[in-house]
PDB file of N, CA and C in Angstrom:
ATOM      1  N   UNK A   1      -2.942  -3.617   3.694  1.00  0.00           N
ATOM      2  CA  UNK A   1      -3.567  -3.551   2.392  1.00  0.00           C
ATOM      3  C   UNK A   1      -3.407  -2.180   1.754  1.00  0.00           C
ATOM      4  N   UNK A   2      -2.943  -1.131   2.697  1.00  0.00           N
ATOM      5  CA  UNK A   2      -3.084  -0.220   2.098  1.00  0.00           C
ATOM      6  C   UNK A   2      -1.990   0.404   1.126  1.00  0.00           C
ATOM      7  N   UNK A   3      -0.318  -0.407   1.787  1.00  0.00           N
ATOM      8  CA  UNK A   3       0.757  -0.657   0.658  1.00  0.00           C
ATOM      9  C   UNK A   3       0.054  -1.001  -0.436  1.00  0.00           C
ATOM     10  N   UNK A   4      -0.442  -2.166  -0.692  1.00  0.00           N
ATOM     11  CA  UNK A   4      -1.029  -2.900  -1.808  1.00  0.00           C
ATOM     12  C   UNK A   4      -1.442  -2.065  -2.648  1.00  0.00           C
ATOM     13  N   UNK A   5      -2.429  -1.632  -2.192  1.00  0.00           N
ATOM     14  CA  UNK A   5      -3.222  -0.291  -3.209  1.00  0.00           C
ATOM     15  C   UNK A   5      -2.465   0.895  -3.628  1.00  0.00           C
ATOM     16  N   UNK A   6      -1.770   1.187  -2.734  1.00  0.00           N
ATOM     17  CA  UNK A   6      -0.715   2.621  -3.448  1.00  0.00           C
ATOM     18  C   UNK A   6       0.346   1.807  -4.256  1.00  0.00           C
ATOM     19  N   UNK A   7       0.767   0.439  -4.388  1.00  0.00           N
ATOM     20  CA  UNK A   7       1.480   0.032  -5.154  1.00  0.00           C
ATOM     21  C   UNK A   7       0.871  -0.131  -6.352  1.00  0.00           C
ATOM     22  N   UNK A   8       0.070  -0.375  -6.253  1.00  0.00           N
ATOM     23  CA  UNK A   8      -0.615  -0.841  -7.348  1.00  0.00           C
ATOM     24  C   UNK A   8      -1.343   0.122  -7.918  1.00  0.00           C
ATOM     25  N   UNK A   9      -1.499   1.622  -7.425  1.00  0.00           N
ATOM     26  CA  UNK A   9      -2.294   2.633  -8.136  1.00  0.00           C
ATOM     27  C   UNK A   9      -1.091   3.217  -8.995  1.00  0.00           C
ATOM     28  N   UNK A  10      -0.012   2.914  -9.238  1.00  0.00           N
ATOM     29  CA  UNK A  10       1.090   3.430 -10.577  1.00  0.00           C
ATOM     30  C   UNK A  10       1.200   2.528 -11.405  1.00  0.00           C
ATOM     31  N   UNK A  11       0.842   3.256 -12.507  1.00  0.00           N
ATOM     32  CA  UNK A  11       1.194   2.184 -13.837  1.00  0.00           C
ATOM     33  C   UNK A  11       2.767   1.701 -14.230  1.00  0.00           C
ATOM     34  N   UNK A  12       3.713   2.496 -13.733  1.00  0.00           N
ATOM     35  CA  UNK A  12       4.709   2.226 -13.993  1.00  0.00           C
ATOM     36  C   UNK A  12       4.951   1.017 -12.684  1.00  0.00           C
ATOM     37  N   UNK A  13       4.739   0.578 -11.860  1.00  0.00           N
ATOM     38  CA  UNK A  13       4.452  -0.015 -10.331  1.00  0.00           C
ATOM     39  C   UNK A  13       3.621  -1.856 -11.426  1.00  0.00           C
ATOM     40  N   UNK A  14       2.880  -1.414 -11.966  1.00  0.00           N
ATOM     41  CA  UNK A  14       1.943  -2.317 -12.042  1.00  0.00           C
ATOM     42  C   UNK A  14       2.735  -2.925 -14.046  1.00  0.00           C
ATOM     43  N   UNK A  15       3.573  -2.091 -14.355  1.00  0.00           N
ATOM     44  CA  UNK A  15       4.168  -2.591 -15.538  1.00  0.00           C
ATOM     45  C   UNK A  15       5.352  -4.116 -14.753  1.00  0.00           C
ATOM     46  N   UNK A  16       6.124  -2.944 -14.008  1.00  0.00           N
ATOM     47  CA  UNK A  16       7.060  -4.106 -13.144  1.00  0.00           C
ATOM     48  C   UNK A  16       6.720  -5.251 -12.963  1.00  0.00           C
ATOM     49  N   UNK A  17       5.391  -5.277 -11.983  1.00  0.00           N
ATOM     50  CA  UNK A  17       4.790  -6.155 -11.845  1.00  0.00           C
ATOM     51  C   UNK A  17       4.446  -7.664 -13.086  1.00  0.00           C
ATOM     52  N   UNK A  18       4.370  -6.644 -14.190  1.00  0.00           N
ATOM     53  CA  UNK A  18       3.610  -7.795 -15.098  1.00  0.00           C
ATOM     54  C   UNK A  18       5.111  -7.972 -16.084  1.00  0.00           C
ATOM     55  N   UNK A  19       6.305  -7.380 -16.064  1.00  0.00           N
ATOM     56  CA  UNK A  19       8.038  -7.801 -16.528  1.00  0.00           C
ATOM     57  C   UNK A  19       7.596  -8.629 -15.557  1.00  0.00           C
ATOM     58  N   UNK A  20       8.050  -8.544 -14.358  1.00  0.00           N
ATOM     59  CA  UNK A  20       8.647  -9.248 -13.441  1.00  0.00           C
ATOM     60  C   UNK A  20       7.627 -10.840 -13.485  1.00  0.00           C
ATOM     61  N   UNK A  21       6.515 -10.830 -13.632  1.00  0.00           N
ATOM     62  CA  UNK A  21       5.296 -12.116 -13.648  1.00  0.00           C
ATOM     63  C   UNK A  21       5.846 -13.061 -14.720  1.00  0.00           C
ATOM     64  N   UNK A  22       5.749 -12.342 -15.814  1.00  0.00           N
ATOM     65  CA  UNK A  22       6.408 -13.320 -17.447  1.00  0.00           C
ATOM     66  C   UNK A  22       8.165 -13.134 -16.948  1.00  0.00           C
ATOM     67  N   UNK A  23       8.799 -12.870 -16.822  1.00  0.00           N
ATOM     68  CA  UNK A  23      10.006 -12.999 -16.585  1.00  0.00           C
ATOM     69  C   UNK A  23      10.857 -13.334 -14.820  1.00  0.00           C
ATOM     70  N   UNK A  24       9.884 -14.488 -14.451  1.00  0.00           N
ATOM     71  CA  UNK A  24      10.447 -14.832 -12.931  1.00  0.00           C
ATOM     72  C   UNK A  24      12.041 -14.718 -12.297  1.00  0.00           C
ATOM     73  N   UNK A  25      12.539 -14.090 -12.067  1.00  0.00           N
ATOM     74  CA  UNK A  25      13.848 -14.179 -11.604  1.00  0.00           C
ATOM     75  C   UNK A  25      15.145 -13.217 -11.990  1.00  0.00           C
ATOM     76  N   UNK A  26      14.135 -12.538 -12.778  1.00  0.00           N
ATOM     77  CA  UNK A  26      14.902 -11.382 -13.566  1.00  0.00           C
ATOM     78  C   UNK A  26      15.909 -10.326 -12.576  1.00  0.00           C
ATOM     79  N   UNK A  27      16.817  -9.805 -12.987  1.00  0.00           N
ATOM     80  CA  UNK A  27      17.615  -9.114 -12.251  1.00  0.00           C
ATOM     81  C   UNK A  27      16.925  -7.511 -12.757  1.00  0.00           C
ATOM     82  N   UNK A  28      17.703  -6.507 -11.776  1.00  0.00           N
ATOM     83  CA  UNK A  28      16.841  -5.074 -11.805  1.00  0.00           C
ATOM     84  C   UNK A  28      17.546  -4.601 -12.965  1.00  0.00           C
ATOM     85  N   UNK A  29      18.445  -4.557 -13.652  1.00  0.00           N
ATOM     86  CA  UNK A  29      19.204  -4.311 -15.048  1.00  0.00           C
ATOM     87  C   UNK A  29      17.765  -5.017 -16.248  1.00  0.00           C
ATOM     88  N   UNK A  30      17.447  -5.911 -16.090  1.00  0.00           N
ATOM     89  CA  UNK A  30      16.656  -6.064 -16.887  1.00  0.00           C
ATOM     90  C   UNK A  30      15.384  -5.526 -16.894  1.00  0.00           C
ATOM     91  N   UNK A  31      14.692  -5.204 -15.440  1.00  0.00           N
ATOM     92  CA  UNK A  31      13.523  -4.525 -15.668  1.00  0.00           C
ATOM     93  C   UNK A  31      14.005  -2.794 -15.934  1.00  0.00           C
ATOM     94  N   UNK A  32      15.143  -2.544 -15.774  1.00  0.00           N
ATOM     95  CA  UNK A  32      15.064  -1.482 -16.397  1.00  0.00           C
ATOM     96  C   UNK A  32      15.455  -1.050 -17.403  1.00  0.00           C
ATOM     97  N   UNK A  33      15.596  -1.919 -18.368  1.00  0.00           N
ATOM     98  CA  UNK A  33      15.500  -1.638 -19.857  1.00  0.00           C
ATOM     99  C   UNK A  33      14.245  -1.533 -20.281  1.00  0.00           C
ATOM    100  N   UNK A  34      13.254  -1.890 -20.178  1.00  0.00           N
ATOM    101  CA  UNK A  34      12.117  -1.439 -20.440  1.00  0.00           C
ATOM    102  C   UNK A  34      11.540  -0.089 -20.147  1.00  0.00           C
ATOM    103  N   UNK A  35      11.620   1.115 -19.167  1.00  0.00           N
ATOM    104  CA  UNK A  35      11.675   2.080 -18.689  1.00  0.00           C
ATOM    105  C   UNK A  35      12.927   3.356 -19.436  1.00  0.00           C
ATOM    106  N   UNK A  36      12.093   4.265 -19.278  1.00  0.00           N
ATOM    107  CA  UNK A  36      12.842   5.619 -20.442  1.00  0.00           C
ATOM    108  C   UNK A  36      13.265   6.394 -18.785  1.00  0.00           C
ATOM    109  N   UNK A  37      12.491   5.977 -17.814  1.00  0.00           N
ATOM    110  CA  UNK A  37      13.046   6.675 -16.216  1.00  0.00           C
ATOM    111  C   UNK A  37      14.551   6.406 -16.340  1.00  0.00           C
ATOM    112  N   UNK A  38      14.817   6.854 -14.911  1.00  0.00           N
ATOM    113  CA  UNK A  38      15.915   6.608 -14.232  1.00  0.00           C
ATOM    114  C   UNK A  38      16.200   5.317 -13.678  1.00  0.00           C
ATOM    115  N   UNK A  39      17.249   4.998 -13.273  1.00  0.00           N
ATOM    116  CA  UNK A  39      17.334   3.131 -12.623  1.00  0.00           C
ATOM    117  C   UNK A  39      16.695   3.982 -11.287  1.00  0.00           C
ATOM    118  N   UNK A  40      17.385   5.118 -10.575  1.00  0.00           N
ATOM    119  CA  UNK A  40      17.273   4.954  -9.189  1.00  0.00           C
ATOM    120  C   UNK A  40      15.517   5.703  -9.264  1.00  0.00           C
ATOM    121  N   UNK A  41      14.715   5.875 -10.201  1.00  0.00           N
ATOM    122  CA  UNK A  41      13.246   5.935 -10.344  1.00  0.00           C
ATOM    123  C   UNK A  41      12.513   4.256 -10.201  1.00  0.00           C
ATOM    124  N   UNK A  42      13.125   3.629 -10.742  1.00  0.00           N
ATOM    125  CA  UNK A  42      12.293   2.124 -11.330  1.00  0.00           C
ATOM    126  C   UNK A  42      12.828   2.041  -9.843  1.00  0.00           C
ATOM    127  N   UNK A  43      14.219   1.662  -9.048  1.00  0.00           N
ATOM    128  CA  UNK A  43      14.771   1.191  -7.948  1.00  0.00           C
ATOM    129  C   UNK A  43      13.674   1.231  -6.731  1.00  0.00           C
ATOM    130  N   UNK A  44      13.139   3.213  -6.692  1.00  0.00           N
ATOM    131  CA  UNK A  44      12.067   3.711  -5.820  1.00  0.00           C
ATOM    132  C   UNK A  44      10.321   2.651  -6.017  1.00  0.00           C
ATOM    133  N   UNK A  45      10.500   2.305  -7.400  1.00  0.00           N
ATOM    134  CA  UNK A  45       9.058   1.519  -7.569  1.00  0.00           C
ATOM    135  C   UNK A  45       9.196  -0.155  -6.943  1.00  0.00           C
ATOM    136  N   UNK A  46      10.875  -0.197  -7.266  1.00  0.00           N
ATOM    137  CA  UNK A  46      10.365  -1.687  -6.605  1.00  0.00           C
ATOM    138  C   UNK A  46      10.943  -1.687  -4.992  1.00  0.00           C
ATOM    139  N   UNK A  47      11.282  -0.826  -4.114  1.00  0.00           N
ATOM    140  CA  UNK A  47      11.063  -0.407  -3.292  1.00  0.00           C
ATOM    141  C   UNK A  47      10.035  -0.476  -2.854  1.00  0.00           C
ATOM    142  N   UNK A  48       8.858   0.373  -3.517  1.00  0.00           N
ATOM    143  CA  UNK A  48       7.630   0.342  -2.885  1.00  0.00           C
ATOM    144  C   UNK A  48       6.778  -1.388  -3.078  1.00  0.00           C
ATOM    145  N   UNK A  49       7.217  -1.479  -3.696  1.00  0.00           N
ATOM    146  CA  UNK A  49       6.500  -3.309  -4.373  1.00  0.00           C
ATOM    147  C   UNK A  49       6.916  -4.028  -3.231  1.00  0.00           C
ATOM    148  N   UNK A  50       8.229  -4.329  -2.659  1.00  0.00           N
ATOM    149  CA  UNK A  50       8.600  -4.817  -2.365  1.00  0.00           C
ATOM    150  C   UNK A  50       8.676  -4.672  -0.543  1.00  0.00           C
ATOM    151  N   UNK A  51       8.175  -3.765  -0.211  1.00  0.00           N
ATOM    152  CA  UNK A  51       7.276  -3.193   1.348  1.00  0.00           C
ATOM    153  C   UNK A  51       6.114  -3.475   1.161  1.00  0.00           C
ATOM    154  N   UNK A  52       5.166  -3.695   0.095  1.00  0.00           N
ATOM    155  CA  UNK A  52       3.988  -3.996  -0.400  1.00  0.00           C
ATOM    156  C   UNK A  52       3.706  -5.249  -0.170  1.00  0.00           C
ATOM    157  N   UNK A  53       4.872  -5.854   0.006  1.00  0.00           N
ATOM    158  CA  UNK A  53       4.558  -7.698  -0.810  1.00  0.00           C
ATOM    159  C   UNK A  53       4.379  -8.003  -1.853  1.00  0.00           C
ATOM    160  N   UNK A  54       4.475  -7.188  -2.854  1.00  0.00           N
ATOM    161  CA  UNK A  54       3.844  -7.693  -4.104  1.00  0.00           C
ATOM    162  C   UNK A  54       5.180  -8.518  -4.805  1.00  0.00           C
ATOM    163  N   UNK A  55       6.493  -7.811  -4.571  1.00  0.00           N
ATOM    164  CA  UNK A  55       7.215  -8.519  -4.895  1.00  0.00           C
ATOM    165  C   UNK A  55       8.567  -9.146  -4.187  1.00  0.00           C
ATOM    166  N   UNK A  56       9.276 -10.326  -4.446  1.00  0.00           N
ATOM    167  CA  UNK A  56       9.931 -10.957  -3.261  1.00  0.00           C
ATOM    168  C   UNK A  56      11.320 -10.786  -4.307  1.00  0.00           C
ATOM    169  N   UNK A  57      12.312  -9.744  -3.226  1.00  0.00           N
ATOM    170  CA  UNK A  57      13.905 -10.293  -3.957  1.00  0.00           C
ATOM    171  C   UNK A  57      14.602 -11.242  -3.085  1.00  0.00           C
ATOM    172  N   UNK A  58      15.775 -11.880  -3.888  1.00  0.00           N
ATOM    173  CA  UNK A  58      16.468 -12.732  -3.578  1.00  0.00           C
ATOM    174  C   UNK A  58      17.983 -12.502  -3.853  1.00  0.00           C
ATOM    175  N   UNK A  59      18.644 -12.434  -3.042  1.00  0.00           N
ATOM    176  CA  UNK A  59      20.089 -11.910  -3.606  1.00  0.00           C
ATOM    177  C   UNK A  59      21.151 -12.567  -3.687  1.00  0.00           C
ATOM    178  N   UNK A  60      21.224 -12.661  -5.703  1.00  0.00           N
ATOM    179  CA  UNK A  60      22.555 -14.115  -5.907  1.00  0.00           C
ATOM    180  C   UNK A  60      23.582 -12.786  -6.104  1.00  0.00           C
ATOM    181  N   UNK A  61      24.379 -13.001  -5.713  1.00  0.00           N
ATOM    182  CA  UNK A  61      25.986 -12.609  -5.577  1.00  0.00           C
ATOM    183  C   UNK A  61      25.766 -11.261  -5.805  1.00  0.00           C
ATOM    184  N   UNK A  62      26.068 -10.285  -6.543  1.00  0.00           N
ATOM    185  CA  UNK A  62      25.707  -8.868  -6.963  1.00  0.00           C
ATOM    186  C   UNK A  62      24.519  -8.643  -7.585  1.00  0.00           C
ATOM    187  N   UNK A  63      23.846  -9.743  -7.447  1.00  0.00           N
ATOM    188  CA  UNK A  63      22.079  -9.529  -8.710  1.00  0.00           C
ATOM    189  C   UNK A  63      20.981  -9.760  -7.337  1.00  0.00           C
ATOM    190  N   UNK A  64      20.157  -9.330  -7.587  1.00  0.00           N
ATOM    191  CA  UNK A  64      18.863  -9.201  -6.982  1.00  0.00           C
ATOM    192  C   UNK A  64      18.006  -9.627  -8.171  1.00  0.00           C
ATOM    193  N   UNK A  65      17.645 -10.927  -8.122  1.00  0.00           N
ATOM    194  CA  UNK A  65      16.567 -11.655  -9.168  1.00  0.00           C
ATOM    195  C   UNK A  65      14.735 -11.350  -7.653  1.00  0.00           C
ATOM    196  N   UNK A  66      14.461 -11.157  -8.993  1.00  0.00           N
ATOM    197  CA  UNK A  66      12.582 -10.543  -8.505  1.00  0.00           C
ATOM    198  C   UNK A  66      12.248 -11.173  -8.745  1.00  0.00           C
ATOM    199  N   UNK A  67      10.893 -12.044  -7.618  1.00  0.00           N
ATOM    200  CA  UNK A  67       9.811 -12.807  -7.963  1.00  0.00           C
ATOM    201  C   UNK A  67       8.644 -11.993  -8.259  1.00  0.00           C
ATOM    202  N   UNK A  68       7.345 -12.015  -8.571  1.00  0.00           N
ATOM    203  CA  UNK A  68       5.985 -11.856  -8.348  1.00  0.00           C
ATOM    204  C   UNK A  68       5.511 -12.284  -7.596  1.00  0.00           C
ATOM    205  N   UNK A  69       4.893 -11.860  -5.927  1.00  0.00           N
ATOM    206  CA  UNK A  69       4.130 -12.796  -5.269  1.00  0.00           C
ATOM    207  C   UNK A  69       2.684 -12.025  -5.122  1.00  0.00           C
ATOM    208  N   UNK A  70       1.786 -13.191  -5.246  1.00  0.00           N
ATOM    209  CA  UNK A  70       0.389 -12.643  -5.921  1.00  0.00           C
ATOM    210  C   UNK A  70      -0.052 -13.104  -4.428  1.00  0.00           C
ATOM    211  N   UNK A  71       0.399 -13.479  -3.300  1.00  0.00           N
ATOM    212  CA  UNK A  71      -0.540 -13.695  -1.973  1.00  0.00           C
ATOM    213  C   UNK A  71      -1.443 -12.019  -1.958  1.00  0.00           C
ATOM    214  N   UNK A  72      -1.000 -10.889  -1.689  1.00  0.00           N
ATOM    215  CA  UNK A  72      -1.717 -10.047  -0.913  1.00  0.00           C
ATOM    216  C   UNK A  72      -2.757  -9.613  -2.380  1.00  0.00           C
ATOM    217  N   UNK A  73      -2.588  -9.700  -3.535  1.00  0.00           N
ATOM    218  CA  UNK A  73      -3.780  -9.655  -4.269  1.00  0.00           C
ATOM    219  C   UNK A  73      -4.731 -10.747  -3.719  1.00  0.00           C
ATOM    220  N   UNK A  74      -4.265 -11.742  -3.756  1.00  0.00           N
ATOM    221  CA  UNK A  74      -5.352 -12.967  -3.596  1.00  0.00           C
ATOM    222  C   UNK A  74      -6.273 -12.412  -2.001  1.00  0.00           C
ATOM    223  N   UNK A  75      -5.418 -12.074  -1.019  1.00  0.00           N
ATOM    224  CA  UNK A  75      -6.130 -11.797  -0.061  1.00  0.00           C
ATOM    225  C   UNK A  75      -7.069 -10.450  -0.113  1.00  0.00           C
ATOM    226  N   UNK A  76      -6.907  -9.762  -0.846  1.00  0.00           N
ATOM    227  CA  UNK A  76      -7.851  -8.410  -1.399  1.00  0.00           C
ATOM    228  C   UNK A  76      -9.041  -8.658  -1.995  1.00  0.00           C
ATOM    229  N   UNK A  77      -8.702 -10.508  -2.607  1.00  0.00           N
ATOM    230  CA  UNK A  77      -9.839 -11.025  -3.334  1.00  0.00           C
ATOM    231  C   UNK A  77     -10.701 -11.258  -2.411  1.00  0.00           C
ATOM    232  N   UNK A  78      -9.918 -12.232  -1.560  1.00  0.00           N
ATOM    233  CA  UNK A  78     -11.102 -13.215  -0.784  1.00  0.00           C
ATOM    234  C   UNK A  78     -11.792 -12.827   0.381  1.00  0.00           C
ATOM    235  N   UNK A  79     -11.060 -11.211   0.375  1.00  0.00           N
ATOM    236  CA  UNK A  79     -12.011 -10.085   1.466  1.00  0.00           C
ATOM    237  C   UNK A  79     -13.026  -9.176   0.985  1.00  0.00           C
ATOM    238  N   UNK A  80     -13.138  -9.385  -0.153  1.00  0.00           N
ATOM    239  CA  UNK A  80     -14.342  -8.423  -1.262  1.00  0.00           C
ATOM    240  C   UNK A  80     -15.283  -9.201  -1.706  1.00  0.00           C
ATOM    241  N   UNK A  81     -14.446 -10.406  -2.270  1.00  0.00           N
ATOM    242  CA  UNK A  81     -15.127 -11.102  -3.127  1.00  0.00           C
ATOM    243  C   UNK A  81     -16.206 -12.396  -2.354  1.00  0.00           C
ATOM    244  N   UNK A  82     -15.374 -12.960  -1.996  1.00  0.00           N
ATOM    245  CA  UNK A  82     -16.032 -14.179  -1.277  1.00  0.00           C
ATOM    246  C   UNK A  82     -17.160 -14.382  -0.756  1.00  0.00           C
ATOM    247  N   UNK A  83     -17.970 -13.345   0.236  1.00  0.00           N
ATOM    248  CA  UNK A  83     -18.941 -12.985   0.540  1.00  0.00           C
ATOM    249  C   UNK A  83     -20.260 -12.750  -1.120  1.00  0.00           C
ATOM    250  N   UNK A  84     -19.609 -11.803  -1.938  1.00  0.00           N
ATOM    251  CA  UNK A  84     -20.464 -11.617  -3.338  1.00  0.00           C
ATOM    252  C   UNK A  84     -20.500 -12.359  -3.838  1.00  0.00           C
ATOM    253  N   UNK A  85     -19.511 -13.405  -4.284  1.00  0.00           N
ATOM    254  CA  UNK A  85     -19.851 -14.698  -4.686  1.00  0.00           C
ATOM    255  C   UNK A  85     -20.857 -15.589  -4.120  1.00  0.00           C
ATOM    256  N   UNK A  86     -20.711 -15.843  -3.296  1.00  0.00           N
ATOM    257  CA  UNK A  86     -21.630 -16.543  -2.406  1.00  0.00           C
ATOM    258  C   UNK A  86     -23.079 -15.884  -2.993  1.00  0.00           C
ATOM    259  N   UNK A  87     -23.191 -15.175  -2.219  1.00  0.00           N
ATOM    260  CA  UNK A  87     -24.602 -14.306  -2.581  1.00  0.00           C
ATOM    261  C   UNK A  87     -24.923 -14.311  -3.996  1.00  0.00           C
ATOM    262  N   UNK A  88     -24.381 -13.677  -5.091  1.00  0.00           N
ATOM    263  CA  UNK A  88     -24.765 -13.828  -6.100  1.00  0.00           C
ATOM    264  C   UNK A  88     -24.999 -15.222  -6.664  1.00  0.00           C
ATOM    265  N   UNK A  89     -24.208 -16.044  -6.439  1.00  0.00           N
ATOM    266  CA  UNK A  89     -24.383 -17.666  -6.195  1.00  0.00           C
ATOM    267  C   UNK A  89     -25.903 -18.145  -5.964  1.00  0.00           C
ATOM    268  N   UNK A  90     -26.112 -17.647  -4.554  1.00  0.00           N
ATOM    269  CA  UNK A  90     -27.448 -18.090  -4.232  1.00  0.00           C
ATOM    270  C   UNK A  90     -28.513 -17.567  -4.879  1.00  0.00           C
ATOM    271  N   UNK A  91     -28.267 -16.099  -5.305  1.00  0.00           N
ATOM    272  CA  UNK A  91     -29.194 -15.496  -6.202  1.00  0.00           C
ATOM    273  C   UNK A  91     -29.535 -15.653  -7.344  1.00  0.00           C
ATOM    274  N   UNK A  92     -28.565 -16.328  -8.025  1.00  0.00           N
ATOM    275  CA  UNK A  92     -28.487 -17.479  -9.545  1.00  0.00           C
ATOM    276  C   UNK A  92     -29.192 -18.736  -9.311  1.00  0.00           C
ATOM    277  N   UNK A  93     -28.822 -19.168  -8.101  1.00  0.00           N
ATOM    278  CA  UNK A  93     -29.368 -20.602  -8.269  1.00  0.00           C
ATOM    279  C   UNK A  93     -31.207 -20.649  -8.382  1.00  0.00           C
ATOM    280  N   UNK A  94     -31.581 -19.234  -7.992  1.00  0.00           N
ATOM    281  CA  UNK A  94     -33.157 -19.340  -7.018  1.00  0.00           C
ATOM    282  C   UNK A  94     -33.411 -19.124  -8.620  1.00  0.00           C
ATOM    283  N   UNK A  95     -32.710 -18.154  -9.371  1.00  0.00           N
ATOM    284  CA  UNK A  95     -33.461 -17.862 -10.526  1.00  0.00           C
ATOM    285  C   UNK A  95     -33.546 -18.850 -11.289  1.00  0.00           C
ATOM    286  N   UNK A  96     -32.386 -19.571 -11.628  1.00  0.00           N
ATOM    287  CA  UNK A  96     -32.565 -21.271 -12.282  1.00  0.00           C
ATOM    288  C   UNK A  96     -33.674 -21.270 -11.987  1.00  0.00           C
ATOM    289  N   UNK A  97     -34.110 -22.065 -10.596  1.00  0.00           N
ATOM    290  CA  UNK A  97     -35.118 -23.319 -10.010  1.00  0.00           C
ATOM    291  C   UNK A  97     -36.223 -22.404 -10.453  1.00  0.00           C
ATOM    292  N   UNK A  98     -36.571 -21.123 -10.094  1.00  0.00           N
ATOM    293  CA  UNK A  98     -37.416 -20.176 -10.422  1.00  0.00           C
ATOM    294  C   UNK A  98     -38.030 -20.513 -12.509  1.00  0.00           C
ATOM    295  N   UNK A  99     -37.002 -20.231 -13.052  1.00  0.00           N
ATOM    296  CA  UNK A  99     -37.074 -20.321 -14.480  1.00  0.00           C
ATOM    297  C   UNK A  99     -37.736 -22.003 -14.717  1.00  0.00           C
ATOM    298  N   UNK A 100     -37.204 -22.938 -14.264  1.00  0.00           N
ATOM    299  CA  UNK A 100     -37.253 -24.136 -14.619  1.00  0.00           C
ATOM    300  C   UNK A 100     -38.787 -24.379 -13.963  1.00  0.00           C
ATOM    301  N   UNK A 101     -38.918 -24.002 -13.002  1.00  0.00           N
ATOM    302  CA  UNK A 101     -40.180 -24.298 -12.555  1.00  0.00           C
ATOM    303  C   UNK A 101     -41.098 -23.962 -13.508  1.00  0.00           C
ATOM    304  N   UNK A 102     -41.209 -22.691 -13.975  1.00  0.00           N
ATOM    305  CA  UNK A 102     -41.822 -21.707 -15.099  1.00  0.00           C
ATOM    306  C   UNK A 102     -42.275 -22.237 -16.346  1.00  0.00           C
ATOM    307  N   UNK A 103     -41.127 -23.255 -16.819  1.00  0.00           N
ATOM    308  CA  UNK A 103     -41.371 -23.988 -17.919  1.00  0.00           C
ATOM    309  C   UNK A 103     -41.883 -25.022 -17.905  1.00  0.00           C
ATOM    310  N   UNK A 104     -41.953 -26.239 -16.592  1.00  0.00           N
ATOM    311  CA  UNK A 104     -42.359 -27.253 -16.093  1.00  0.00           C
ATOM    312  C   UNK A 104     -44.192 -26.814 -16.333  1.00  0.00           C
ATOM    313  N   UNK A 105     -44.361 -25.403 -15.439  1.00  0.00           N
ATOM    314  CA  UNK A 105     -46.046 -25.092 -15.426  1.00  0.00           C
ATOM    315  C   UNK A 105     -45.942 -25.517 -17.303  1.00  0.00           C
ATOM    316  N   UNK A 106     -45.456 -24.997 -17.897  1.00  0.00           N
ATOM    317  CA  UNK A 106     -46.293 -24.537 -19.540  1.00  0.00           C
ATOM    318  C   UNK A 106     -46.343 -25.881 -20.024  1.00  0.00           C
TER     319      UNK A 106
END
């Protein structure tokens, strides 16, 4: 997880990310037209993405088309979150029954 987070703490890291999301399959010529860097700068970011998991290449003939894979976000979720959900969950529901009761007395 801790790739994850240093990938994801660069904005230029987390732009890729969101080319590469709306544009599935894109080759690295195209994400680096968007970028005023260097190719072998953007190259170093999806380098790091791509030791990260965040993103999956595939290599057709001389092109490297980029996916987005959102597994290790999702798992960042459901190790933070899941537990607070729950809880806050239960802590919503008491206040409902709590409230409704409230109005039932009047």
């Amino acid at each position: 997880m801790d790739l994850v987070f240093k990938a994801l703490g660069n904005p230029d890291r987390r732009r890729i990310l969101d080319i590469v999301k709306n544009d599935a399959g894109c080759n690295v010529n195209e994400v680096c037209r968007w970028f005023e860097t260097s190719r072998i700068a953007v190259m170093k970011n999806l380098r790091i993405l791509e030791e990260s998991g965040l993103l999956i290449s595939k290599k057709e003939g001389r092109n490297r088309e980029l996916y987005f894979n959102v597994i290790p976000i999702q798992m960042i979720y459901d190790r933070w979150s899941t537990e607070y959900s729950a809880l806050w969950a239960e802590k919503l529901t008491r206040l409902k029954y709590r409230v409704e009761s409230e109005e039932k007395d009047e």
